[in-house]
C-alpha atoms as a PDB file:
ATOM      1  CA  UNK A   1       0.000   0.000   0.000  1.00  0.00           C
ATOM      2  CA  UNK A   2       2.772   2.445   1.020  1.00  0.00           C
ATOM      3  CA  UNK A   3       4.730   1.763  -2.110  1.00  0.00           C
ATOM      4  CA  UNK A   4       1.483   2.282  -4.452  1.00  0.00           C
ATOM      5  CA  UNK A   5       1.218   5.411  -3.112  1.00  0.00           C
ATOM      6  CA  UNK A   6       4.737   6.348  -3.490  1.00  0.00           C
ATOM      7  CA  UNK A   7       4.471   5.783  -6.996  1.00  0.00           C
ATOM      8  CA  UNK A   8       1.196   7.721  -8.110  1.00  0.00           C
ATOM      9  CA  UNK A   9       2.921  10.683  -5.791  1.00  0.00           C
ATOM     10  CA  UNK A  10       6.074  10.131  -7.662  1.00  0.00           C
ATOM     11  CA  UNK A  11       3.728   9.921 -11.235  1.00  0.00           C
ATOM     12  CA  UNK A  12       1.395  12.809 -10.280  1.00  0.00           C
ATOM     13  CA  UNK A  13       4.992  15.342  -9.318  1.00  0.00           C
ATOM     14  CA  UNK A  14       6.559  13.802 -13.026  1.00  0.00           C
ATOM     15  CA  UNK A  15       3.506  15.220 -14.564  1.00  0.00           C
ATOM     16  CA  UNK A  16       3.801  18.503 -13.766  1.00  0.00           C
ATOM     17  CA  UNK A  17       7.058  18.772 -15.515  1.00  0.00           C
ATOM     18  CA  UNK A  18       5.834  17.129 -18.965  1.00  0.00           C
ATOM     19  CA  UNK A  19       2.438  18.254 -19.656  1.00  0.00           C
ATOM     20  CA  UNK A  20       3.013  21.725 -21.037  1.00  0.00           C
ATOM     21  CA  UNK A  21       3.363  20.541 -24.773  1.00  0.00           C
ATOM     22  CA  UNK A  22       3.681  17.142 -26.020  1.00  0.00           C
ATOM     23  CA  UNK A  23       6.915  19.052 -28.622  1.00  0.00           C
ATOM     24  CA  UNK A  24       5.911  16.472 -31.467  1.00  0.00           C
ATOM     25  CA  UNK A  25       6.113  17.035 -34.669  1.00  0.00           C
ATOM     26  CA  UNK A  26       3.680  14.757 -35.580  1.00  0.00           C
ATOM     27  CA  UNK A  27       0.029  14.996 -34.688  1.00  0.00           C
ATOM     28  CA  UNK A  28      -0.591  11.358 -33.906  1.00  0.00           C
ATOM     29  CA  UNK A  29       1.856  11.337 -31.617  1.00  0.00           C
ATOM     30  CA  UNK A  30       0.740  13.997 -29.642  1.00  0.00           C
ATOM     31  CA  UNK A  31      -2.964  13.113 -29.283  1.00  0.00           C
ATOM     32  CA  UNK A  32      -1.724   9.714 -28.259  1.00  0.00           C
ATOM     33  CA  UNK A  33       0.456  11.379 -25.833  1.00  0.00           C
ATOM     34  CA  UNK A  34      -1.707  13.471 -24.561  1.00  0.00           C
ATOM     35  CA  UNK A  35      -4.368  10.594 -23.800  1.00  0.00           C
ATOM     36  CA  UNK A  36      -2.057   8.911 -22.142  1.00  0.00           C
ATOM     37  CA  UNK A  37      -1.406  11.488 -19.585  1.00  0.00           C
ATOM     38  CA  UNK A  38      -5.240  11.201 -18.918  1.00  0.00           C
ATOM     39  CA  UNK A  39      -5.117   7.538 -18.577  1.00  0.00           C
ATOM     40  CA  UNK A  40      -2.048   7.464 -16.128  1.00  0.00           C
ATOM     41  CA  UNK A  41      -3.721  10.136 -13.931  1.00  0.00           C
ATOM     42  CA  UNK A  42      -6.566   7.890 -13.608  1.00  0.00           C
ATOM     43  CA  UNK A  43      -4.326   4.659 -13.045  1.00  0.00           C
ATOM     44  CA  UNK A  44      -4.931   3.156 -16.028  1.00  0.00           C
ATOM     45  CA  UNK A  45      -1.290   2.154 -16.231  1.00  0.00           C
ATOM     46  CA  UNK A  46      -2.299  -0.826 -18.937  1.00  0.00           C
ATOM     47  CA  UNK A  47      -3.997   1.250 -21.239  1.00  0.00           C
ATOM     48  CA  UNK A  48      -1.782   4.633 -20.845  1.00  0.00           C
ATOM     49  CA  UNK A  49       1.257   1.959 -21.815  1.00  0.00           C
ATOM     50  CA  UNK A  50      -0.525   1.328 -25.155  1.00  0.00           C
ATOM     51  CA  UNK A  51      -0.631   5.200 -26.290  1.00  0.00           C
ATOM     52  CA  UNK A  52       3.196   6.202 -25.117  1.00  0.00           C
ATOM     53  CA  UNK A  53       3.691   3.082 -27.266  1.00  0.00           C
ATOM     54  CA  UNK A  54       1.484   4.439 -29.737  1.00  0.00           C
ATOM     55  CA  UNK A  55       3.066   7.796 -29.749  1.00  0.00           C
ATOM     56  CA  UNK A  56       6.580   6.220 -29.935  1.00  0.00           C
ATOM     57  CA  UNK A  57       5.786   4.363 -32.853  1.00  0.00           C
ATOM     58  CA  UNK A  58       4.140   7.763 -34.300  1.00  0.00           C
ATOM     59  CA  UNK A  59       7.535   9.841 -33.264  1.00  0.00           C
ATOM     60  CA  UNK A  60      10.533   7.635 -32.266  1.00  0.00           C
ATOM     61  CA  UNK A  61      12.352  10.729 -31.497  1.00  0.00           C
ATOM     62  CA  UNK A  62       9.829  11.575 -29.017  1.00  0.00           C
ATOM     63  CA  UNK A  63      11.896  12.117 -25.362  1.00  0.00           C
ATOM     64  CA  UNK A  64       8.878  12.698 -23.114  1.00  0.00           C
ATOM     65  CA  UNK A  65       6.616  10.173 -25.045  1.00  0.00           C
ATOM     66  CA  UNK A  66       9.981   7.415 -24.379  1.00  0.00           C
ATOM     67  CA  UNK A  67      10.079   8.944 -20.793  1.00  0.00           C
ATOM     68  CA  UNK A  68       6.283   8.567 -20.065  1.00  0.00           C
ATOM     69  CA  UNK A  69       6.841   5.075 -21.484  1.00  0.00           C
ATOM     70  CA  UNK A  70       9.173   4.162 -18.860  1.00  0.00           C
ATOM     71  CA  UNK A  71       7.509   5.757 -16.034  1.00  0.00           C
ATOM     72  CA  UNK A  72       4.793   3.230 -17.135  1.00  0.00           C
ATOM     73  CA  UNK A  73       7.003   0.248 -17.169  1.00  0.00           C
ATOM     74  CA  UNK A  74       8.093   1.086 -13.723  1.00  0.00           C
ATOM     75  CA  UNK A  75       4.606   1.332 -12.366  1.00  0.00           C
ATOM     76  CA  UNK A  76       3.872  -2.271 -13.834  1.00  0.00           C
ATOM     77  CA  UNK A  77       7.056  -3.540 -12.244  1.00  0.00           C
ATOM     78  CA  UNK A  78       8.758  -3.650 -15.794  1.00  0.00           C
ATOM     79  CA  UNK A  79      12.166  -2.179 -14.491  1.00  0.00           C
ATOM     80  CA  UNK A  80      13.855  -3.484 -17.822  1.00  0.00           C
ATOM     81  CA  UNK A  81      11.843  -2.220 -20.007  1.00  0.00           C
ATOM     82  CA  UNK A  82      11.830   0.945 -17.866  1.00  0.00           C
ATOM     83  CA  UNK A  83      15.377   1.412 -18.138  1.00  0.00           C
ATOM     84  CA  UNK A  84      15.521   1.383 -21.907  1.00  0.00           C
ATOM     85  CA  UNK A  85      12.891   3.619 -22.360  1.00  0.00           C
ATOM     86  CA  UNK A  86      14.743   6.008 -20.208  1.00  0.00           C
ATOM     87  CA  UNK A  87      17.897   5.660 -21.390  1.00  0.00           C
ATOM     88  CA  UNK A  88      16.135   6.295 -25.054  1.00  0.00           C
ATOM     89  CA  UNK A  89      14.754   9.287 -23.853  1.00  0.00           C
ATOM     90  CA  UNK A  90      18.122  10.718 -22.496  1.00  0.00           C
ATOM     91  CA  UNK A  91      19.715   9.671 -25.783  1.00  0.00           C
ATOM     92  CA  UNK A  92      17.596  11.510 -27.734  1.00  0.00           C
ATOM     93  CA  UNK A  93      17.631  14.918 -25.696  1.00  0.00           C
ATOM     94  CA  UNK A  94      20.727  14.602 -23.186  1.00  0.00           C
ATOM     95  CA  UNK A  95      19.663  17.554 -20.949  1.00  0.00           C
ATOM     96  CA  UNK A  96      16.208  16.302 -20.833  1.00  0.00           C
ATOM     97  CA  UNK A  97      16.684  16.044 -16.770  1.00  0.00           C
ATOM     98  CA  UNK A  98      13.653  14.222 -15.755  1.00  0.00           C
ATOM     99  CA  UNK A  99      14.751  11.185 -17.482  1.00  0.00           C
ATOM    100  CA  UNK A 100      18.273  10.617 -15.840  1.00  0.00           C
ATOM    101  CA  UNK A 101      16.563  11.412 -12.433  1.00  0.00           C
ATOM    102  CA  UNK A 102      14.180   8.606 -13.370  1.00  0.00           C
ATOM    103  CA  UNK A 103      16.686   6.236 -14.578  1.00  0.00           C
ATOM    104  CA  UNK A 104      18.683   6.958 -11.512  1.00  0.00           C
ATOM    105  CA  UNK A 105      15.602   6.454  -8.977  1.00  0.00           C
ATOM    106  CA  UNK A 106      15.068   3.009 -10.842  1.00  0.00           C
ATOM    107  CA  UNK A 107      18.523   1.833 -10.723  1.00  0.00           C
ATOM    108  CA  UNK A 108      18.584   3.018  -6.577  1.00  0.00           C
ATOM    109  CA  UNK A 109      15.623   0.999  -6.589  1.00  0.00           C
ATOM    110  CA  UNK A 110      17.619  -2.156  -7.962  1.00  0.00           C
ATOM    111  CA  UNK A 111      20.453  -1.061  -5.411  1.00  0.00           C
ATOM    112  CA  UNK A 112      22.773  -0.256  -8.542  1.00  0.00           C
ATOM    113  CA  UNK A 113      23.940   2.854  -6.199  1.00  0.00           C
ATOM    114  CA  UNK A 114      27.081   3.060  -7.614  1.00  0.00           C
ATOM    115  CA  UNK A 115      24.778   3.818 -11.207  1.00  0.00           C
ATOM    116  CA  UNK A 116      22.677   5.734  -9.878  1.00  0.00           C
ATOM    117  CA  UNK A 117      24.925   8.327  -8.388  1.00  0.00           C
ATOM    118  CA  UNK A 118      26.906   8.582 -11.877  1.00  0.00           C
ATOM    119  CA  UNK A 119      23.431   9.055 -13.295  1.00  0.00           C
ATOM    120  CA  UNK A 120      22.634  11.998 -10.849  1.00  0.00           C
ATOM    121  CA  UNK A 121      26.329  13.527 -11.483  1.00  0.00           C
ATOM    122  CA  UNK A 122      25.839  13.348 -14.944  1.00  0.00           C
ATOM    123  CA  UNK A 123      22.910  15.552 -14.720  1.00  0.00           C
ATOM    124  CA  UNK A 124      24.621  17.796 -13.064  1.00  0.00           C
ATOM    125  CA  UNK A 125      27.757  18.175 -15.087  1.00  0.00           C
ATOM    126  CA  UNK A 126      25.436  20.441 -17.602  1.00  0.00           C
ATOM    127  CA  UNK A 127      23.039  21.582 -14.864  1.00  0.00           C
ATOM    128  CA  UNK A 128      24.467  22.496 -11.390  1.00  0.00           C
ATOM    129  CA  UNK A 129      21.238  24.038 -10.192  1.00  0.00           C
ATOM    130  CA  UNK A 130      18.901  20.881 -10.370  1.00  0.00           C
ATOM    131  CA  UNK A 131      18.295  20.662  -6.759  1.00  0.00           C
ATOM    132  CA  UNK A 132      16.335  17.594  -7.449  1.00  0.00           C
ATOM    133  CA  UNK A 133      19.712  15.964  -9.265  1.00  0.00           C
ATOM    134  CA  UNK A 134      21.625  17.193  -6.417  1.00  0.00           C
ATOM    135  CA  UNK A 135      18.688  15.625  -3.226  1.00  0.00           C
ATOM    136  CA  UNK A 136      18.895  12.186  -5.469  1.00  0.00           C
ATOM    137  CA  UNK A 137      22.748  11.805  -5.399  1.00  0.00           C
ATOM    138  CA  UNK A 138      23.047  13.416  -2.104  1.00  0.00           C
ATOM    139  CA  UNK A 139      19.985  10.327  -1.189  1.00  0.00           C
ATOM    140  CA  UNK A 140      22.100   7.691  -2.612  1.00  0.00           C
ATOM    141  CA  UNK A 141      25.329   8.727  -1.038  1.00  0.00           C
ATOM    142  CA  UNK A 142      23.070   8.152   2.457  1.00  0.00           C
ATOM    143  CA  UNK A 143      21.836   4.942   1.680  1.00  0.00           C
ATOM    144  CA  UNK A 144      25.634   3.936   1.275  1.00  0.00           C
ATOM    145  CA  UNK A 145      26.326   5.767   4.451  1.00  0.00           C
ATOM    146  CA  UNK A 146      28.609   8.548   2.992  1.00  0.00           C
ATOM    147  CA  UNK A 147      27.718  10.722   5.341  1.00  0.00           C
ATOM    148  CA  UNK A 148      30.236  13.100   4.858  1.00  0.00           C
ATOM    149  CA  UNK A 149      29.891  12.910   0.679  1.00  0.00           C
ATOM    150  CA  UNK A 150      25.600  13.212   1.267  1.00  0.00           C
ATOM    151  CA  UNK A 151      26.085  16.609   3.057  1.00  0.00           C
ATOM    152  CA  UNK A 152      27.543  18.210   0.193  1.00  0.00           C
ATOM    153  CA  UNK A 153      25.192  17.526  -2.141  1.00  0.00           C
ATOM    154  CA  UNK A 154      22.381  17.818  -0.095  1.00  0.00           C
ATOM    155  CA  UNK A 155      23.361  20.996   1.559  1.00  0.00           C
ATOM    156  CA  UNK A 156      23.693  21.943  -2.324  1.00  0.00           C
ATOM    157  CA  UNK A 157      20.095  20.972  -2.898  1.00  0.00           C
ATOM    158  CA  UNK A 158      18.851  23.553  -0.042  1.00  0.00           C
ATOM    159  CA  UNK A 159      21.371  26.345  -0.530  1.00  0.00           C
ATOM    160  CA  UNK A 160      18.975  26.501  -4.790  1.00  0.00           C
ATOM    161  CA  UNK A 161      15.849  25.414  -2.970  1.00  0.00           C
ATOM    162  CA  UNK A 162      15.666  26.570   0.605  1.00  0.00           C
ATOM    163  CA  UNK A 163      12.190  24.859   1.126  1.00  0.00           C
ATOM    164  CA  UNK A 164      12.624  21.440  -0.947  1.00  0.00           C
ATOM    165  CA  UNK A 165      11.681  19.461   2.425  1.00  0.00           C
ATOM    166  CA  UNK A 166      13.045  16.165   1.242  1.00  0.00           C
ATOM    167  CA  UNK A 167      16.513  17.678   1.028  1.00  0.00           C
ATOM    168  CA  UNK A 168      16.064  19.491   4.708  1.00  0.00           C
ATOM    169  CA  UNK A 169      14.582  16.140   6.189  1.00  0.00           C
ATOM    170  CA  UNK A 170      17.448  14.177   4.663  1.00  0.00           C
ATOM    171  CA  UNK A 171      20.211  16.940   5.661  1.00  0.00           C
ATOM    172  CA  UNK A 172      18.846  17.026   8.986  1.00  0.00           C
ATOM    173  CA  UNK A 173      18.978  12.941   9.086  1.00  0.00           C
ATOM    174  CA  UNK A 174      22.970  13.539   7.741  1.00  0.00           C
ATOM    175  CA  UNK A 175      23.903  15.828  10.346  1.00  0.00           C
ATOM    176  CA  UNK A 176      22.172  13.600  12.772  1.00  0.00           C
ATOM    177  CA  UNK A 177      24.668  10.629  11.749  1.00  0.00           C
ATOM    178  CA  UNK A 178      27.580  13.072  11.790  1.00  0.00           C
ATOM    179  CA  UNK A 179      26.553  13.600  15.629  1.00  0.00           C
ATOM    180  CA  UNK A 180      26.114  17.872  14.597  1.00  0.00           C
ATOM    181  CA  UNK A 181      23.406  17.598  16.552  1.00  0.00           C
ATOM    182  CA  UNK A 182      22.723  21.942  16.026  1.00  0.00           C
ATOM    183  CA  UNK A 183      22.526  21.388  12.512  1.00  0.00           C
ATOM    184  CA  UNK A 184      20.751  18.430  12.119  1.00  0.00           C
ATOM    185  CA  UNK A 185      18.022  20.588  14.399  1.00  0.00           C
ATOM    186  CA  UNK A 186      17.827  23.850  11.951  1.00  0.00           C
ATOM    187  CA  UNK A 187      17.342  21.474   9.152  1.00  0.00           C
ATOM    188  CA  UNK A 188      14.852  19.549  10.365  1.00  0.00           C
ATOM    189  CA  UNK A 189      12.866  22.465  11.512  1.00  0.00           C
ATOM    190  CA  UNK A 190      12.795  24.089   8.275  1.00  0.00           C
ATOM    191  CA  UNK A 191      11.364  20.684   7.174  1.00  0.00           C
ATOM    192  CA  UNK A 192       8.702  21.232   9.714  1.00  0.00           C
ATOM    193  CA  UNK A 193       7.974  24.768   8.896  1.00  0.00           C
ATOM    194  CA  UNK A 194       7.725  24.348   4.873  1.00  0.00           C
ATOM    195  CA  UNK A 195       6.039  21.518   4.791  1.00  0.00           C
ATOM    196  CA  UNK A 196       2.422  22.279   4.328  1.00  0.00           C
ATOM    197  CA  UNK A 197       0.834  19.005   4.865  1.00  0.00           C
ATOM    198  CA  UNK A 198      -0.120  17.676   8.393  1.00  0.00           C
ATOM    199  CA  UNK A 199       0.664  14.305   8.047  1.00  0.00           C
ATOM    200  CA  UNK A 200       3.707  14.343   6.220  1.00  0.00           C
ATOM    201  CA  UNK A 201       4.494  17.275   9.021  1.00  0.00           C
ATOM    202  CA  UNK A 202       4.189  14.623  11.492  1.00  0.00           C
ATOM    203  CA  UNK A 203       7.103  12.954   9.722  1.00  0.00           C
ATOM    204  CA  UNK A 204       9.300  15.038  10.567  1.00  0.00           C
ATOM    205  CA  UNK A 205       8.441  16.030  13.990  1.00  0.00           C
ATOM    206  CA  UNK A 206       8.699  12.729  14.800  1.00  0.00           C
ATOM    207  CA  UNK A 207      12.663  13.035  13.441  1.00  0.00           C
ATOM    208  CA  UNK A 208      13.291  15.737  15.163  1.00  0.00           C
ATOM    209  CA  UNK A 209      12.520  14.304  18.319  1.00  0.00           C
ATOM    210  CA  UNK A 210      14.821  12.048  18.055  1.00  0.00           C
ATOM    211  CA  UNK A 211      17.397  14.396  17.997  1.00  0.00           C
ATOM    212  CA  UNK A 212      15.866  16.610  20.483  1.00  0.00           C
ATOM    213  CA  UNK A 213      16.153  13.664  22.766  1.00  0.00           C
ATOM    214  CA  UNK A 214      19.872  12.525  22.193  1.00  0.00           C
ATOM    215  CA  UNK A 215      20.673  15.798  22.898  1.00  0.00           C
ATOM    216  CA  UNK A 216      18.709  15.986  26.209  1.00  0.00           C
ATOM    217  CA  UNK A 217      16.651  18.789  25.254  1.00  0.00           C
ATOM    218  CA  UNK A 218      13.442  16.846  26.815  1.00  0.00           C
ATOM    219  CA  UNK A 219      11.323  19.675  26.952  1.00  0.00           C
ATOM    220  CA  UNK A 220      11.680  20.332  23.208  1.00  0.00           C
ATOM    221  CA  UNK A 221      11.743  16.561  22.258  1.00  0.00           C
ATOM    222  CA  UNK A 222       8.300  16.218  24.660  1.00  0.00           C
ATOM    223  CA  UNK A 223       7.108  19.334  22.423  1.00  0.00           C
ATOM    224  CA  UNK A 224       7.678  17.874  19.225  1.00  0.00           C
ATOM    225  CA  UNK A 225       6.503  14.269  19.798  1.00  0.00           C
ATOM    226  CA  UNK A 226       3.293  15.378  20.865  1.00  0.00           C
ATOM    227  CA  UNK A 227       2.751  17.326  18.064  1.00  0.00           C
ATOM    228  CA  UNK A 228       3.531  14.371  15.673  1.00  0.00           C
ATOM    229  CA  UNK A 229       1.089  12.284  17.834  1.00  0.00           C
ATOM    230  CA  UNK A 230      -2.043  15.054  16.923  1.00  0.00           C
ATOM    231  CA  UNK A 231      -0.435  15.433  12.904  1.00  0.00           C
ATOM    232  CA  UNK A 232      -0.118  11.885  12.131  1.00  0.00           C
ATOM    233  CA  UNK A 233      -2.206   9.298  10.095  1.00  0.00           C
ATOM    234  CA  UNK A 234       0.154   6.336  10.055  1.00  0.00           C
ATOM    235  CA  UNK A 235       0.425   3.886  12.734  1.00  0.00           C
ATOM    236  CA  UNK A 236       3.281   2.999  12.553  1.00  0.00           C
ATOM    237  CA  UNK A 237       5.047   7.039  13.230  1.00  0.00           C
ATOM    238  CA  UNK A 238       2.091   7.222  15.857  1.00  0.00           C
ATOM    239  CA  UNK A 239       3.470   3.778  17.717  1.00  0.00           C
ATOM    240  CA  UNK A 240       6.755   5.253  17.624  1.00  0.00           C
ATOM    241  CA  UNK A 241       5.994   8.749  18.687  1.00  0.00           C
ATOM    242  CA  UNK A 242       4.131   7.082  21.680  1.00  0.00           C
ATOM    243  CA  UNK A 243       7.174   4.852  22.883  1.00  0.00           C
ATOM    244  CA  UNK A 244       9.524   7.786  22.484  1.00  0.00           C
ATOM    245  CA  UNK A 245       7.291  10.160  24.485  1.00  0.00           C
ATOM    246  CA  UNK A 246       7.830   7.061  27.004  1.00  0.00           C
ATOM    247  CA  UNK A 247      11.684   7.287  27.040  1.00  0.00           C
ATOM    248  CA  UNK A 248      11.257  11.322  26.903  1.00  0.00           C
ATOM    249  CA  UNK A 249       8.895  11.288  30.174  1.00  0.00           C
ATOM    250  CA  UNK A 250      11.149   8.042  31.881  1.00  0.00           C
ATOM    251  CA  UNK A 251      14.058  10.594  31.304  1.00  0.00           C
ATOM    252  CA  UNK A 252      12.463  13.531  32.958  1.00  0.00           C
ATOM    253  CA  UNK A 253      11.383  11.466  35.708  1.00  0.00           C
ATOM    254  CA  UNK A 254       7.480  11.360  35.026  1.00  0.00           C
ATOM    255  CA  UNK A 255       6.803   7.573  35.586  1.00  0.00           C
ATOM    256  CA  UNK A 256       3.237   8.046  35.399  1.00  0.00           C
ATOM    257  CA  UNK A 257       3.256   9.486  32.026  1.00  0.00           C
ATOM    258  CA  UNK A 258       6.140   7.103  30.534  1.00  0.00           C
ATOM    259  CA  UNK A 259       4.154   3.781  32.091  1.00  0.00           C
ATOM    260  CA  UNK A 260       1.019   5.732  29.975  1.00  0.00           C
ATOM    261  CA  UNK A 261       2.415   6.283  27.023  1.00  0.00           C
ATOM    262  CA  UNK A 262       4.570   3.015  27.125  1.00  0.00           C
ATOM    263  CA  UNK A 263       1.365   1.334  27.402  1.00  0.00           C
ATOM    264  CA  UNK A 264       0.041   2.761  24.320  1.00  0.00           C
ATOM    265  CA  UNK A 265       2.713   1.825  22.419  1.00  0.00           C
ATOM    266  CA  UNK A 266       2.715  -2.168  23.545  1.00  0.00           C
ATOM    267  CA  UNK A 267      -0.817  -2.267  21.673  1.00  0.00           C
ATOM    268  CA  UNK A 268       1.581  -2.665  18.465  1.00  0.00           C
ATOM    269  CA  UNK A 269       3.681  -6.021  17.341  1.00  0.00           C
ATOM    270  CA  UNK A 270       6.369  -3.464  16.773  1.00  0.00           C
ATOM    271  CA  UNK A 271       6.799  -1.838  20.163  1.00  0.00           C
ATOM    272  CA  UNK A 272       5.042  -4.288  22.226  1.00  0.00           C
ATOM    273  CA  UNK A 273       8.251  -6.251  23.592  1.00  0.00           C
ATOM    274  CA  UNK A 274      10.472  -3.100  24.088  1.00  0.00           C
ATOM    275  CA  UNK A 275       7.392  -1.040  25.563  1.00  0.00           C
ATOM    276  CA  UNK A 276       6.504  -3.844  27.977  1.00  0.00           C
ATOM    277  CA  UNK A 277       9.923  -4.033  29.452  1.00  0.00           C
ATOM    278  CA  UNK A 278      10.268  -0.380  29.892  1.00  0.00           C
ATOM    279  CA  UNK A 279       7.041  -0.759  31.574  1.00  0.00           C
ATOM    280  CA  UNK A 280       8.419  -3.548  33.991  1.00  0.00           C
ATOM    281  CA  UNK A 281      11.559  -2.129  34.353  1.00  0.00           C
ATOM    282  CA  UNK A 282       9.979   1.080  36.596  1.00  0.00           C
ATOM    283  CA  UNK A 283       7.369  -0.782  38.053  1.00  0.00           C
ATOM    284  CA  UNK A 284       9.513  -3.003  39.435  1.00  0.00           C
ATOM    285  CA  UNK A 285      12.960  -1.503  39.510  1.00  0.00           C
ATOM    286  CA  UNK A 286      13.969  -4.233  41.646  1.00  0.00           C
ATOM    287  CA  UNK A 287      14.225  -7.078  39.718  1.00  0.00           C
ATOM    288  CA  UNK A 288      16.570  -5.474  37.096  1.00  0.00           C
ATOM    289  CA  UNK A 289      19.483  -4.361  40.351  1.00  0.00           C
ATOM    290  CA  UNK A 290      22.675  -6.187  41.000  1.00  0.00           C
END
């Protein structure tokens, strides 16, 4: 479920950057195009394949009709066929920019990291600005745990786009691992403050809690936990936001509250073990001294 809805977010942002004009020269190509834009928004991946294929056929020197065509691959789990499309589309028109940054997302996907990042680089060898080129390699450098090598090109991503909140989430996670805790805080709180949905708000508060409570701020980390509780709509960051409020209040000495919201957290498979013993631990303190 989470990853279907990753992918018509991911499909509905794409969008945005290739509806403007199909830039066909031939007619059929565009109308077949442009229905299948309407048929992909409506997730009729089957039948939006069949017109970029039409429109291909039309125009084989079509880059956003090849593009589209891969996008739909990917959605159908066709990662092959995906990355050929792609990779026709960027031979075609090499600065066409959403086509590396899909090729590169697919071959993350695959764990081809390596790939991926000299996809993202190569982007940005013509385009330095491309914040989104610069999040993506700065993303893959993370996954590797490059910490160091991430920052740059994330920090990159936020210095041309101060409110792209998937680079200031990810920066903030960076400095986290680099233990600069300050940073890591200012990042994550500009996530917080530009992103404009609730839920996804809750996200990050949730993150930044975290840090707020390796760093001992309790206060601050009670502060933002709650507010991740009231944001969220996903079980699984409200689960965690309740056991953490539990190690925030056990840290400040409030018993009460951590045994409460301990408790709530044990109602899940994922927290129930750790949340139980946290709960036994300051019930009976006893059992656990030397």
């Amino acid at each position: 479920m989470k990853r279907s809805i990753l992918v018509i977010i991911s499909i509905l942002m794409t969008l945005q950057l290739v509806l403007a004009q199909s830039e066909s020269k031939s007619p059929e190509a565009g109308q077949a195009y442009n229905e299948g834009l309407t048929l992909i928004r409506q997730k009729k991946y089957n039948e939006a394949l069949e017109k970029f294929k039409a429109a291909v056929k039309a125009d084989n020197n079509f880059p956003k009709a090849h593009y589209m065509l891969g996008l739909t691959y990917k959605s159908l789990n066709n990662f092959s066929a995906a990355e050929k499309e792609y990779k026709k589309a960027i031979e075609i028109d090499r600065k066409f920019s959403p086509a590396f940054i899909g090729l590169g997302k697919l071959q993350a996907q695959q764990g081809k990291n390596m790939e991926a990042l000299n996809t993202f680089k190569a982007i940005l060898t013509y385009d330095e600005k491309d914040y989104k080129a610069q999040y993506e390699a700065g993303k893959v450098l993370y996954e590797m745990k490059q910490y160091s090598e991430a920052e740059k090109y994330l920090a990159k991503s936020v210095a041309i786009q101060p409110d792209y909140v998937y680079a200031l989430n990810l920066l903030g996670l960076t400095y986290k691992e680099l233990n600069n805790f300050d940073k890591a805080v200012e990042a994550m709180k500009n996530a917080v403050k530009n992103e404009k949905k609730a839920a996804n708000k809750a996200d990050y508060q949730f993150r930044l809690g975290q840090v707020y409570l390796e760093m001992r701020s309790y206060k601050a980390a009670e502060e933002v936990f709650l507010q991740a509780l009231k944001n969220t709509r996903k079980n699984a960051i409200k689960s965690a936001a309740n056991f953490y409020l539990g190690e925030t209040y056990k840290k400040m000495g409030r018993s009460a509250e951590a045994v409460r919201y301990y408790s709530e957290a044990s109602k899940t498979s994922q927290w129930k073990q750790a949340a139980e013993y946290e709960i036994d631990l300051i019930k009976n303190p006893d059992k656990y001294s030397n």
